[in-house]
PDB file of N, CA and C in Angstrom:
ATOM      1  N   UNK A   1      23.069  54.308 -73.978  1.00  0.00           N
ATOM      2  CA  UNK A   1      22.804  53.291 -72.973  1.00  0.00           C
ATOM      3  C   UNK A   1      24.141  52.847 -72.382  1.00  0.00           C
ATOM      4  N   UNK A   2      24.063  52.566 -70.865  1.00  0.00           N
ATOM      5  CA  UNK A   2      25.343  52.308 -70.541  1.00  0.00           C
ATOM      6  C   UNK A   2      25.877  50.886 -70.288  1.00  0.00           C
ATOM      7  N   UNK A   3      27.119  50.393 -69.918  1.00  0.00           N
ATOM      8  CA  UNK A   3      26.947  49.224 -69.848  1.00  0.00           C
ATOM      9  C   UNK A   3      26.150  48.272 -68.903  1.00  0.00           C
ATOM     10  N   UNK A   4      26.109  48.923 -67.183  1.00  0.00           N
ATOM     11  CA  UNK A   4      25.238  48.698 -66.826  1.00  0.00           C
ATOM     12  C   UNK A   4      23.621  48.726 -67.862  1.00  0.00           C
ATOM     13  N   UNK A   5      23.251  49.282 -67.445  1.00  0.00           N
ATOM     14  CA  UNK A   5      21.522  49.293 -68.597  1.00  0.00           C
ATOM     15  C   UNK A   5      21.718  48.419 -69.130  1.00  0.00           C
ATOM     16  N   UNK A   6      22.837  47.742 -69.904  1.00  0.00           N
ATOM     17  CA  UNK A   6      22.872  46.685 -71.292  1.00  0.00           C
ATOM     18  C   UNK A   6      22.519  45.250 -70.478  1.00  0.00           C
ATOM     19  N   UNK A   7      23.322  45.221 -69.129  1.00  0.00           N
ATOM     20  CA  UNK A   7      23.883  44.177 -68.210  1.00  0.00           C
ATOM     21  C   UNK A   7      22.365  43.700 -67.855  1.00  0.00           C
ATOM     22  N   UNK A   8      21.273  45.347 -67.315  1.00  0.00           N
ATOM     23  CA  UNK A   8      20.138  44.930 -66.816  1.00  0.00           C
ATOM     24  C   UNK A   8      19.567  45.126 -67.420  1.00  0.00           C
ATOM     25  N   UNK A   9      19.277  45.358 -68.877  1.00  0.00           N
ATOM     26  CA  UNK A   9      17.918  44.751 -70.006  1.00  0.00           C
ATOM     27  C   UNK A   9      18.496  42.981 -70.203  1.00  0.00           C
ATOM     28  N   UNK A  10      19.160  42.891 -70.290  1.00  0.00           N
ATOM     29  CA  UNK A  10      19.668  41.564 -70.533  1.00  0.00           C
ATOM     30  C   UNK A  10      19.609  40.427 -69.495  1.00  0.00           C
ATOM     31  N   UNK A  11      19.457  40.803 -68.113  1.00  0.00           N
ATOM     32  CA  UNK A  11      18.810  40.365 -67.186  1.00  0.00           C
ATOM     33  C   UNK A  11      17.885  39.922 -67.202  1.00  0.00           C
ATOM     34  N   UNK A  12      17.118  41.165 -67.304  1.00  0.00           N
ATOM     35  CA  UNK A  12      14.940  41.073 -67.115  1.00  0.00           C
ATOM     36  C   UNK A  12      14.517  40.127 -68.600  1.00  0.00           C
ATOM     37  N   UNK A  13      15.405  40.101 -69.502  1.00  0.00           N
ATOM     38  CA  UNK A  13      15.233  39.167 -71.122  1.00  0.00           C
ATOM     39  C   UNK A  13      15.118  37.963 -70.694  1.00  0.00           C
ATOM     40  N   UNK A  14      16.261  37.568 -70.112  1.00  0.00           N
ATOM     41  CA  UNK A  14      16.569  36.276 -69.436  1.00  0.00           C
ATOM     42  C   UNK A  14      15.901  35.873 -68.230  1.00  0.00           C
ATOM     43  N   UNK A  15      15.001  36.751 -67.687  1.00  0.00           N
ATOM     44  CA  UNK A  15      13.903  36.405 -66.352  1.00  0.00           C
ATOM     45  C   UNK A  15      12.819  36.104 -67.229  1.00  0.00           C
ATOM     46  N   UNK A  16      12.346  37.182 -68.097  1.00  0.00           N
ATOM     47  CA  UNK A  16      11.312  36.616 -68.637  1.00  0.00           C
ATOM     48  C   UNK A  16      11.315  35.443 -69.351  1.00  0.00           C
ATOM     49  N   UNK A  17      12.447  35.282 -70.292  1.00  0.00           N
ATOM     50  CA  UNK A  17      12.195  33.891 -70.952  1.00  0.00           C
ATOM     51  C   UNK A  17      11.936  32.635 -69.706  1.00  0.00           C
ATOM     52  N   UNK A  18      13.061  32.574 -68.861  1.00  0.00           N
ATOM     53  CA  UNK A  18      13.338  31.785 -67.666  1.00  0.00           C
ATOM     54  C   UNK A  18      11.541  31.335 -67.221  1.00  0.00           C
ATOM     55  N   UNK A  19      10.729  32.429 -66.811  1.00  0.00           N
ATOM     56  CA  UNK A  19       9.892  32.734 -66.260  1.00  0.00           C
ATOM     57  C   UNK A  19       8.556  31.806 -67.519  1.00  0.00           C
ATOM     58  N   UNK A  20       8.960  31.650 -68.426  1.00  0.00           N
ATOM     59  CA  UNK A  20       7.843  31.330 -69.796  1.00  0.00           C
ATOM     60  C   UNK A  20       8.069  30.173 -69.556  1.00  0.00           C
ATOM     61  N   UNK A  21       9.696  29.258 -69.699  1.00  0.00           N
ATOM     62  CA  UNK A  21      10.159  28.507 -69.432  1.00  0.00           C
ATOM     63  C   UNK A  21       8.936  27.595 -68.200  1.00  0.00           C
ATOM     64  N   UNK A  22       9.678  28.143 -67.358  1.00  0.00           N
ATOM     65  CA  UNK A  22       8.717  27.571 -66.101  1.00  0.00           C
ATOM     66  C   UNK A  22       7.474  27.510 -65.865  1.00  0.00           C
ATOM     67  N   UNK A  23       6.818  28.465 -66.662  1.00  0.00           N
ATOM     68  CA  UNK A  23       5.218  28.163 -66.811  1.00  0.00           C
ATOM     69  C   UNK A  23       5.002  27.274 -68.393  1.00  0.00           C
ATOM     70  N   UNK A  24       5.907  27.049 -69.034  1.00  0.00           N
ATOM     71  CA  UNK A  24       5.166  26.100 -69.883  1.00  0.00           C
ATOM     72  C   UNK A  24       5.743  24.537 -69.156  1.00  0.00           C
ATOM     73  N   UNK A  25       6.787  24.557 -68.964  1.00  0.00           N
ATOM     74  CA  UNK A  25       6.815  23.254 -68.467  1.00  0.00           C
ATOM     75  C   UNK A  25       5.790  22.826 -66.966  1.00  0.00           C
ATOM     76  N   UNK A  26       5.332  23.322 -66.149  1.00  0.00           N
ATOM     77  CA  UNK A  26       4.408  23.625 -65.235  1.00  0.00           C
ATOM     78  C   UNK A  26       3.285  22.898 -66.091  1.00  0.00           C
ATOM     79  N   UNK A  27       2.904  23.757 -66.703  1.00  0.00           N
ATOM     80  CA  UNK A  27       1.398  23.365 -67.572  1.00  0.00           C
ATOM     81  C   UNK A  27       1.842  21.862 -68.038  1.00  0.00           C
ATOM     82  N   UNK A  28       2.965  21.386 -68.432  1.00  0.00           N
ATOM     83  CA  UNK A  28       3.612  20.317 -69.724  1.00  0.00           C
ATOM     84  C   UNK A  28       3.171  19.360 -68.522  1.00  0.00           C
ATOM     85  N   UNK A  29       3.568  19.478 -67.299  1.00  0.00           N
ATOM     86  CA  UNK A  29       3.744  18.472 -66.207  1.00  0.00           C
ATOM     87  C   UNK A  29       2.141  18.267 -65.710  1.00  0.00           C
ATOM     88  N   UNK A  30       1.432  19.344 -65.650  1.00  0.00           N
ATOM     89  CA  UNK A  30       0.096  19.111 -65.303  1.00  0.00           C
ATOM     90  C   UNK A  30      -1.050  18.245 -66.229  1.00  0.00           C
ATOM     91  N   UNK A  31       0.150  18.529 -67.744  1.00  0.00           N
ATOM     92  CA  UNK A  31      -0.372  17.076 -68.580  1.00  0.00           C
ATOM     93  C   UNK A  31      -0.367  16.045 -68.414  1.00  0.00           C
ATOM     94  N   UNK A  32       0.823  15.637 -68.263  1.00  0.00           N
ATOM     95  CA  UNK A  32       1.516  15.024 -68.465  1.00  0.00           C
ATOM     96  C   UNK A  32       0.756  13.864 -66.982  1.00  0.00           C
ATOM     97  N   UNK A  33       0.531  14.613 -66.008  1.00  0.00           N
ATOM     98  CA  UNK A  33      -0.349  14.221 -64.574  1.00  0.00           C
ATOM     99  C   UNK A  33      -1.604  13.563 -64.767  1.00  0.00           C
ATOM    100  N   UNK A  34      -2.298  14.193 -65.730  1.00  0.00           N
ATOM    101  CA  UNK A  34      -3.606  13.894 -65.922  1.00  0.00           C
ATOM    102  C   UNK A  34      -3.588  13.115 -66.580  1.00  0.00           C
ATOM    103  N   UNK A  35      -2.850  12.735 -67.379  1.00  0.00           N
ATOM    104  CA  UNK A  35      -3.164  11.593 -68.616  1.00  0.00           C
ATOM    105  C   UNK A  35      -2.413  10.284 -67.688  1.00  0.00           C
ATOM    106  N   UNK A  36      -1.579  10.824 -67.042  1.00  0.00           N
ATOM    107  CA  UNK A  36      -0.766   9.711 -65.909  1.00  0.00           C
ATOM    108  C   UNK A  36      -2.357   8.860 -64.713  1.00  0.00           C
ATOM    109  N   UNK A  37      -3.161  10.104 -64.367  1.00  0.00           N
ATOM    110  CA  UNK A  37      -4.092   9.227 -63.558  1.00  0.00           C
ATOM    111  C   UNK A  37      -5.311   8.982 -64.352  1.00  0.00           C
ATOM    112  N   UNK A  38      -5.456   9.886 -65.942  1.00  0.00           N
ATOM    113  CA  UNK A  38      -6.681   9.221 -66.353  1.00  0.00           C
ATOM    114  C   UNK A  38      -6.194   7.352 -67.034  1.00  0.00           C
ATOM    115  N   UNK A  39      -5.487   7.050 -67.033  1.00  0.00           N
ATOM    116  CA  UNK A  39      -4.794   5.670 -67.139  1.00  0.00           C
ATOM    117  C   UNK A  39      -5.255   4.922 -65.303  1.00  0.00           C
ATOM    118  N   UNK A  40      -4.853   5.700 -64.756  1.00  0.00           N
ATOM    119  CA  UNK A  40      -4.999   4.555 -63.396  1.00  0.00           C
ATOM    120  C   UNK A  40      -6.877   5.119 -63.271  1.00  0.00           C
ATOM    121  N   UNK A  41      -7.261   5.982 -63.928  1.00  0.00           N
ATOM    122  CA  UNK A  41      -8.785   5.539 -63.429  1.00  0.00           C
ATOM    123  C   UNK A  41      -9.470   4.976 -64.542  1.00  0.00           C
ATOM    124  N   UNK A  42      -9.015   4.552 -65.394  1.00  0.00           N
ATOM    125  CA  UNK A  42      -9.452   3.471 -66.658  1.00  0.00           C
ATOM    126  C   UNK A  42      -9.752   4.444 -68.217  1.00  0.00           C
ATOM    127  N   UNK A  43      -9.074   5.426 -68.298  1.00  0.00           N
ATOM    128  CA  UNK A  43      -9.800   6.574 -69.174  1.00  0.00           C
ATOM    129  C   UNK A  43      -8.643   6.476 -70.334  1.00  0.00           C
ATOM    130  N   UNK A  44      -9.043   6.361 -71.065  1.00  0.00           N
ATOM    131  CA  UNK A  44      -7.847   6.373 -73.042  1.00  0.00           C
ATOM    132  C   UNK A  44      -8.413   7.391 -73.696  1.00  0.00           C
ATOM    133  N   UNK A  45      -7.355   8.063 -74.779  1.00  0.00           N
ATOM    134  CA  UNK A  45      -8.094   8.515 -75.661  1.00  0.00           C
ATOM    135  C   UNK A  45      -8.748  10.000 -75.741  1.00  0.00           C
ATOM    136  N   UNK A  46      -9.615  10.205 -76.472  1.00  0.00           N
ATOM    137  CA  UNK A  46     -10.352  11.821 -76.363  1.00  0.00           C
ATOM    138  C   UNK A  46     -10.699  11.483 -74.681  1.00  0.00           C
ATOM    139  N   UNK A  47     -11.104  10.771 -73.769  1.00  0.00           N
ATOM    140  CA  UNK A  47     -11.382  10.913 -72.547  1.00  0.00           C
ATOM    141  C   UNK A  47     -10.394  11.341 -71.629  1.00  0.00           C
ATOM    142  N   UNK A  48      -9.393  10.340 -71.598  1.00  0.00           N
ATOM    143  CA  UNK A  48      -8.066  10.989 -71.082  1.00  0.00           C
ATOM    144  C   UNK A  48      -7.410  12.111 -71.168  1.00  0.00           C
ATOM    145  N   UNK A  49      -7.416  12.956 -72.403  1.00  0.00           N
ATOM    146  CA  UNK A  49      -7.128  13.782 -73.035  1.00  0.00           C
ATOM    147  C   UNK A  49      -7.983  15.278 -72.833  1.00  0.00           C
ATOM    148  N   UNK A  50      -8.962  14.846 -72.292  1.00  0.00           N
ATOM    149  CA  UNK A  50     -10.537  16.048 -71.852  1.00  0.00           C
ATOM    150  C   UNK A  50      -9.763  16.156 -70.032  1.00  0.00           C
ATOM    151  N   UNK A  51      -9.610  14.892 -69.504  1.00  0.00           N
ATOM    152  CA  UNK A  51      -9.420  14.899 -68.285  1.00  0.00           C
ATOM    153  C   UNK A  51      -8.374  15.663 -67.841  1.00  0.00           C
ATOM    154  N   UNK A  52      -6.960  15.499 -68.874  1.00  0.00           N
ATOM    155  CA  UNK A  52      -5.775  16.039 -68.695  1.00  0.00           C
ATOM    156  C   UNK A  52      -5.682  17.554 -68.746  1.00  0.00           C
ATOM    157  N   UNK A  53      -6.538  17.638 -69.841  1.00  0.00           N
ATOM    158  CA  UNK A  53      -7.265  19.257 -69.706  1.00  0.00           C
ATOM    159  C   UNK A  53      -7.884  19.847 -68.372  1.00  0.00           C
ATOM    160  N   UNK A  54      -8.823  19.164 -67.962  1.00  0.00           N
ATOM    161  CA  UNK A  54      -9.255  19.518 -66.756  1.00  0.00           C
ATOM    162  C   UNK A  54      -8.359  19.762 -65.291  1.00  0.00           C
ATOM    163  N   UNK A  55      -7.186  18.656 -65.284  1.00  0.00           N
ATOM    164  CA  UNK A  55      -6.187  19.043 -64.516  1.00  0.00           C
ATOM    165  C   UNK A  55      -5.261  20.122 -64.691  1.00  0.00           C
ATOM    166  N   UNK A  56      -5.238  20.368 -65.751  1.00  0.00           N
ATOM    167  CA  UNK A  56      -4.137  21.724 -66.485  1.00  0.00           C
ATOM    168  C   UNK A  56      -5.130  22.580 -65.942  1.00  0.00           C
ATOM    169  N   UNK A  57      -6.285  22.971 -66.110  1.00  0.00           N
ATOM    170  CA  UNK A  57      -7.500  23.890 -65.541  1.00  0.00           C
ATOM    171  C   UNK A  57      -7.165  23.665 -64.347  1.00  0.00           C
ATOM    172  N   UNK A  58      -7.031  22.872 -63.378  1.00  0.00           N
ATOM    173  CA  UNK A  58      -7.270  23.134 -61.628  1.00  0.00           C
ATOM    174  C   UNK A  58      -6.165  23.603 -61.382  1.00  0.00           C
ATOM    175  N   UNK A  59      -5.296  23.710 -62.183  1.00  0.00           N
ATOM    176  CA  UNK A  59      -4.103  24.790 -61.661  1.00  0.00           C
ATOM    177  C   UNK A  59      -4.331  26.330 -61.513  1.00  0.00           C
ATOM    178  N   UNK A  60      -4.967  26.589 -62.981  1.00  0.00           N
ATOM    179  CA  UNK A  60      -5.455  27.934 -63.042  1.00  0.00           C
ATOM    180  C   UNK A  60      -6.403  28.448 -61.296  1.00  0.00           C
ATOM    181  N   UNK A  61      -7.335  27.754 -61.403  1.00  0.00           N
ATOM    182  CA  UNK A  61      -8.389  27.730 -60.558  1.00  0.00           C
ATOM    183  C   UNK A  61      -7.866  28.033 -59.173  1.00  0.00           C
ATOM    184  N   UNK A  62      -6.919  27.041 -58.262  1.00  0.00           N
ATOM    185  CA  UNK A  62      -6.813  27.426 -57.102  1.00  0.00           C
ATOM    186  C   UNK A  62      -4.973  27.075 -56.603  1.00  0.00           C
ATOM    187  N   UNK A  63      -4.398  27.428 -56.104  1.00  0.00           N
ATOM    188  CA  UNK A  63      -3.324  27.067 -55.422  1.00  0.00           C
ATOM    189  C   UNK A  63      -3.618  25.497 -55.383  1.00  0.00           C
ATOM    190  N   UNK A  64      -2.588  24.438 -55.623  1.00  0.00           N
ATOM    191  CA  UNK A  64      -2.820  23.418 -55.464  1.00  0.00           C
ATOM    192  C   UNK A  64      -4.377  22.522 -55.350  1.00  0.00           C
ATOM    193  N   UNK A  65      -4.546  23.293 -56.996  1.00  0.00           N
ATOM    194  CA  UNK A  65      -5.422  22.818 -57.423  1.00  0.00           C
ATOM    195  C   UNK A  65      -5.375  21.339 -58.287  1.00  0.00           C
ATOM    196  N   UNK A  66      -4.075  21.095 -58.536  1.00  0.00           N
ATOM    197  CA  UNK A  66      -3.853  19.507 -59.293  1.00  0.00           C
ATOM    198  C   UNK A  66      -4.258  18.612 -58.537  1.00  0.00           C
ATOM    199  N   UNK A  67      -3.359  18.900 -57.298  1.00  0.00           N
ATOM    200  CA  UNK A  67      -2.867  17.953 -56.438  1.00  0.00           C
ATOM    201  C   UNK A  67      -4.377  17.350 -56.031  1.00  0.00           C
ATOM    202  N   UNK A  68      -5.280  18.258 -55.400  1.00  0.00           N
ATOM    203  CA  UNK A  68      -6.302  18.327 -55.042  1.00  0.00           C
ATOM    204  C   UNK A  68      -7.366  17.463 -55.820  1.00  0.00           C
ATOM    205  N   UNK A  69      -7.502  17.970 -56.918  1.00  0.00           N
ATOM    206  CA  UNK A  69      -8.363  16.844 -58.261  1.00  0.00           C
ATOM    207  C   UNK A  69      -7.979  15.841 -58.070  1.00  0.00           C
ATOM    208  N   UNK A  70      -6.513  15.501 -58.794  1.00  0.00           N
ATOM    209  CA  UNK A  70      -6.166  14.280 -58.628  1.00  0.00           C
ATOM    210  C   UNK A  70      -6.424  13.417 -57.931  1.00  0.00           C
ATOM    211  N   UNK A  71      -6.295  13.536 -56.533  1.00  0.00           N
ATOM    212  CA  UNK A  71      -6.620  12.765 -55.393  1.00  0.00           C
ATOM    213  C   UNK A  71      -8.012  12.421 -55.082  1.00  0.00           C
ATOM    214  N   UNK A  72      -8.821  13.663 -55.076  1.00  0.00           N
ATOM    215  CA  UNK A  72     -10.084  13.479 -54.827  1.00  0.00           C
ATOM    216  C   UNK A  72     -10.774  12.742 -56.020  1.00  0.00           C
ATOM    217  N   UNK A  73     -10.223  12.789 -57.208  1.00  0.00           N
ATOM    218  CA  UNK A  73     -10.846  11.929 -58.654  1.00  0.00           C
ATOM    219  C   UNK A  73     -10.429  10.208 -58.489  1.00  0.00           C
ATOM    220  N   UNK A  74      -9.132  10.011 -57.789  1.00  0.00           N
ATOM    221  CA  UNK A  74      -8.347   8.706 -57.457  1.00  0.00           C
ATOM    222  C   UNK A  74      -9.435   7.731 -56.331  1.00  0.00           C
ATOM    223  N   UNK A  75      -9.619   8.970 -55.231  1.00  0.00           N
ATOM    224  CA  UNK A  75     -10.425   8.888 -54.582  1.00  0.00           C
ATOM    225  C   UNK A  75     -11.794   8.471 -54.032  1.00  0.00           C
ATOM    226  N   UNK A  76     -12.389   8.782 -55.270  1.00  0.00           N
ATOM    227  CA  UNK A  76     -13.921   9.013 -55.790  1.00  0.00           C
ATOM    228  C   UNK A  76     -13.961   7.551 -56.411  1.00  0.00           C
ATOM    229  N   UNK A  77     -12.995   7.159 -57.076  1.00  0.00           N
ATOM    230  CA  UNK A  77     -12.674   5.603 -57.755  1.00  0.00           C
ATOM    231  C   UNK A  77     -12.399   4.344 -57.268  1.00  0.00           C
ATOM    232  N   UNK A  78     -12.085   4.350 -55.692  1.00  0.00           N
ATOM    233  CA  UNK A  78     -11.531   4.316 -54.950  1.00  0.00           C
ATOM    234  C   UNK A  78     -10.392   3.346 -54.850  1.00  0.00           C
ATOM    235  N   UNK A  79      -9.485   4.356 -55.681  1.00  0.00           N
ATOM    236  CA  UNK A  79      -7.888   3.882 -56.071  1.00  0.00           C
ATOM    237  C   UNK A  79      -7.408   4.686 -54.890  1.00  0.00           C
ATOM    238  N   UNK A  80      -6.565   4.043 -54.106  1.00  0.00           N
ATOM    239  CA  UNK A  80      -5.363   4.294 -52.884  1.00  0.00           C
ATOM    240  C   UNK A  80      -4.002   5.296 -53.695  1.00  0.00           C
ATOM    241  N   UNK A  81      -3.798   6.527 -53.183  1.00  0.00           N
ATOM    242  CA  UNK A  81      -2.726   6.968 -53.687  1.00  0.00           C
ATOM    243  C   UNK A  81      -2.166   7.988 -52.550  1.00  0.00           C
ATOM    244  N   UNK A  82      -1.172   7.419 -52.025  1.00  0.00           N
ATOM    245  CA  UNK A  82      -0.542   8.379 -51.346  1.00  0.00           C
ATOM    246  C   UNK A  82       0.010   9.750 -51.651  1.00  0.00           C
ATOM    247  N   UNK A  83      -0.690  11.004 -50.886  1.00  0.00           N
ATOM    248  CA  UNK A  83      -0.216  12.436 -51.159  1.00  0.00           C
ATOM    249  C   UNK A  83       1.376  11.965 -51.511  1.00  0.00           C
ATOM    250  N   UNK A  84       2.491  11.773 -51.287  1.00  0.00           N
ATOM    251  CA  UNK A  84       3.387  11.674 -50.823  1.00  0.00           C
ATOM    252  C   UNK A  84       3.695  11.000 -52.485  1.00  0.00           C
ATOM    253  N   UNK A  85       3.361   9.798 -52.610  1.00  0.00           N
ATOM    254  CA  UNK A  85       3.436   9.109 -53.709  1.00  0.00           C
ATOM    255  C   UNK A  85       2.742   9.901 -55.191  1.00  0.00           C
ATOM    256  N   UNK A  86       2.248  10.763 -54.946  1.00  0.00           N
ATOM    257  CA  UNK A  86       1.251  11.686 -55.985  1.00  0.00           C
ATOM    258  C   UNK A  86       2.641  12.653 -56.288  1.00  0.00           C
ATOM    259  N   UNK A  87       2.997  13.232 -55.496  1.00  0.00           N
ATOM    260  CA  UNK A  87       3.830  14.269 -55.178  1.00  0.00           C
ATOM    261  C   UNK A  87       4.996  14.048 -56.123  1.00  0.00           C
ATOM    262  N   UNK A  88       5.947  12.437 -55.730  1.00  0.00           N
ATOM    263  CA  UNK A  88       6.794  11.893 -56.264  1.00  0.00           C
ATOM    264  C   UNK A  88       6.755  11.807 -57.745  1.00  0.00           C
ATOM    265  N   UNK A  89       5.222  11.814 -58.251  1.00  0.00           N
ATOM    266  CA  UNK A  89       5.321  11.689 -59.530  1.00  0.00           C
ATOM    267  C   UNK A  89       5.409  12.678 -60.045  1.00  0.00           C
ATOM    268  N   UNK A  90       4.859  13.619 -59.320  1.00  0.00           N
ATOM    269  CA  UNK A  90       4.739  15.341 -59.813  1.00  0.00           C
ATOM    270  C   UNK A  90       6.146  15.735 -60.334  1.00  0.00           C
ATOM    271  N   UNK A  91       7.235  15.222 -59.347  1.00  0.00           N
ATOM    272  CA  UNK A  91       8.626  15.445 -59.279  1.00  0.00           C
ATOM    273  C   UNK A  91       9.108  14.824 -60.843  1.00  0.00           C
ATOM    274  N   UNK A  92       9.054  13.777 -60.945  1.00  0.00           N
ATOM    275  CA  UNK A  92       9.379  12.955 -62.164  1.00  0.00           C
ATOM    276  C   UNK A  92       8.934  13.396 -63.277  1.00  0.00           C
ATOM    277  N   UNK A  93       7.637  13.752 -63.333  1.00  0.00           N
ATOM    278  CA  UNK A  93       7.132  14.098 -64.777  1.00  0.00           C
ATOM    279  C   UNK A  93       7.554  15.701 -65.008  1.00  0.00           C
ATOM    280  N   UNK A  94       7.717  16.400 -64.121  1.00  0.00           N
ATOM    281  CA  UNK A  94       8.486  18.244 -64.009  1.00  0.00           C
ATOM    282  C   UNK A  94       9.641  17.697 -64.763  1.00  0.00           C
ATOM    283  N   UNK A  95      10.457  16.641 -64.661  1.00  0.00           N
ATOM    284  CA  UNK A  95      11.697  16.538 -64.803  1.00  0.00           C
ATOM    285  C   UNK A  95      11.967  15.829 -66.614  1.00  0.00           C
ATOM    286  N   UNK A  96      10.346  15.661 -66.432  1.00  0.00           N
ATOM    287  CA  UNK A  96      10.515  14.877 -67.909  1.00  0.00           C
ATOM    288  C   UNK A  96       9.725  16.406 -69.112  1.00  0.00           C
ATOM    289  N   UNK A  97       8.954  17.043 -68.506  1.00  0.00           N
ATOM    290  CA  UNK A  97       8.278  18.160 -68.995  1.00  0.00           C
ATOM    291  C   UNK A  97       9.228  19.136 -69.350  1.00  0.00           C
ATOM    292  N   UNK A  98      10.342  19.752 -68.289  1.00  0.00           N
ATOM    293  CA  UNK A  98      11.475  20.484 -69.038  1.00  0.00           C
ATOM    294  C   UNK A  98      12.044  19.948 -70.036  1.00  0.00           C
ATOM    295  N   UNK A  99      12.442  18.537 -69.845  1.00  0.00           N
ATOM    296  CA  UNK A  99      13.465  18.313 -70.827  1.00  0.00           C
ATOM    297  C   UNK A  99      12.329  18.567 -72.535  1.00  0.00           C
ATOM    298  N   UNK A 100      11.023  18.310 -72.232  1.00  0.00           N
ATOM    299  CA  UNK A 100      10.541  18.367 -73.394  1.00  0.00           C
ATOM    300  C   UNK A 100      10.190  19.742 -73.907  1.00  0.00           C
ATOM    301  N   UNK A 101       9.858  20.612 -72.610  1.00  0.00           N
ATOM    302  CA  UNK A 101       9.683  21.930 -73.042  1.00  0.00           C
ATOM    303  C   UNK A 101      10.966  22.499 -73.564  1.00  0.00           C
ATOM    304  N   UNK A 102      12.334  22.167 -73.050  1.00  0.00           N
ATOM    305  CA  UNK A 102      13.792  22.770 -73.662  1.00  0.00           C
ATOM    306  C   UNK A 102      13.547  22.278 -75.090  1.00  0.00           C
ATOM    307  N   UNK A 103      14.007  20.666 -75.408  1.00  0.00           N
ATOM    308  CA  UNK A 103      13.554  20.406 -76.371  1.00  0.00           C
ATOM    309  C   UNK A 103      12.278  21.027 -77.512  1.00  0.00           C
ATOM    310  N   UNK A 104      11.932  21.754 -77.196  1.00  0.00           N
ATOM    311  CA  UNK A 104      10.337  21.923 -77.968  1.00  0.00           C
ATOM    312  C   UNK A 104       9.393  21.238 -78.950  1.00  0.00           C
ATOM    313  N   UNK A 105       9.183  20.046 -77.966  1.00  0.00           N
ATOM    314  CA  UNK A 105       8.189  18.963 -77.817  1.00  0.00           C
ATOM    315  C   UNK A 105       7.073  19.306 -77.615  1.00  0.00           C
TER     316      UNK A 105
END
């Protein structure tokens, strides 16, 4: 094997981890979301916890599929939440989800 080859298995190692990385903290944050609005729609507990699930699921499901629940569940309650202000939190809790996914929390 040459040194190149060594340079680029060691690459694609480090994409994939990178790449795991970013989909577990992804998922960590889509928790982390749901349990954030099952609190603003009055939900504790195994309920909150079913719900937060369900938002981790609307990711799977469609392209901006969180965002989408969220709002329309906020919505349905009829709690006021700005896309914009939804978004902001998305930002914050990504930022709190790496540090826990690095950590392995």
């Amino acid at each position: 094997m040459t040194t190149f080859d060594k340079r680029e298995e060691g690459f694609e190692k480090k994409y994939a981890v990178d790449e795991e990385q970013k989909f577990k903290a992804e998922a960590r944050r889509n928790k982390l979301l749901g349990l954030w609005v099952a609190e603003k729609l009055g939900m504790s507990g195994d309920e909150a916890n079913a719900y937060a699930k369900e938002v981790v699921a609307a990711d799977f499901e469609e392209a901006g599929g969180v965002v989408r629940k969220a709002m329309g569940d906020l919505k349905a309650k009829g709690i006021a939440m700005p896309e914009p202000e939804l978004r902001a939190k998305m930002d914050e809790l990504m930022a709190q989800a790496v540090m826990q996914v690095k950590a392995g929390t």
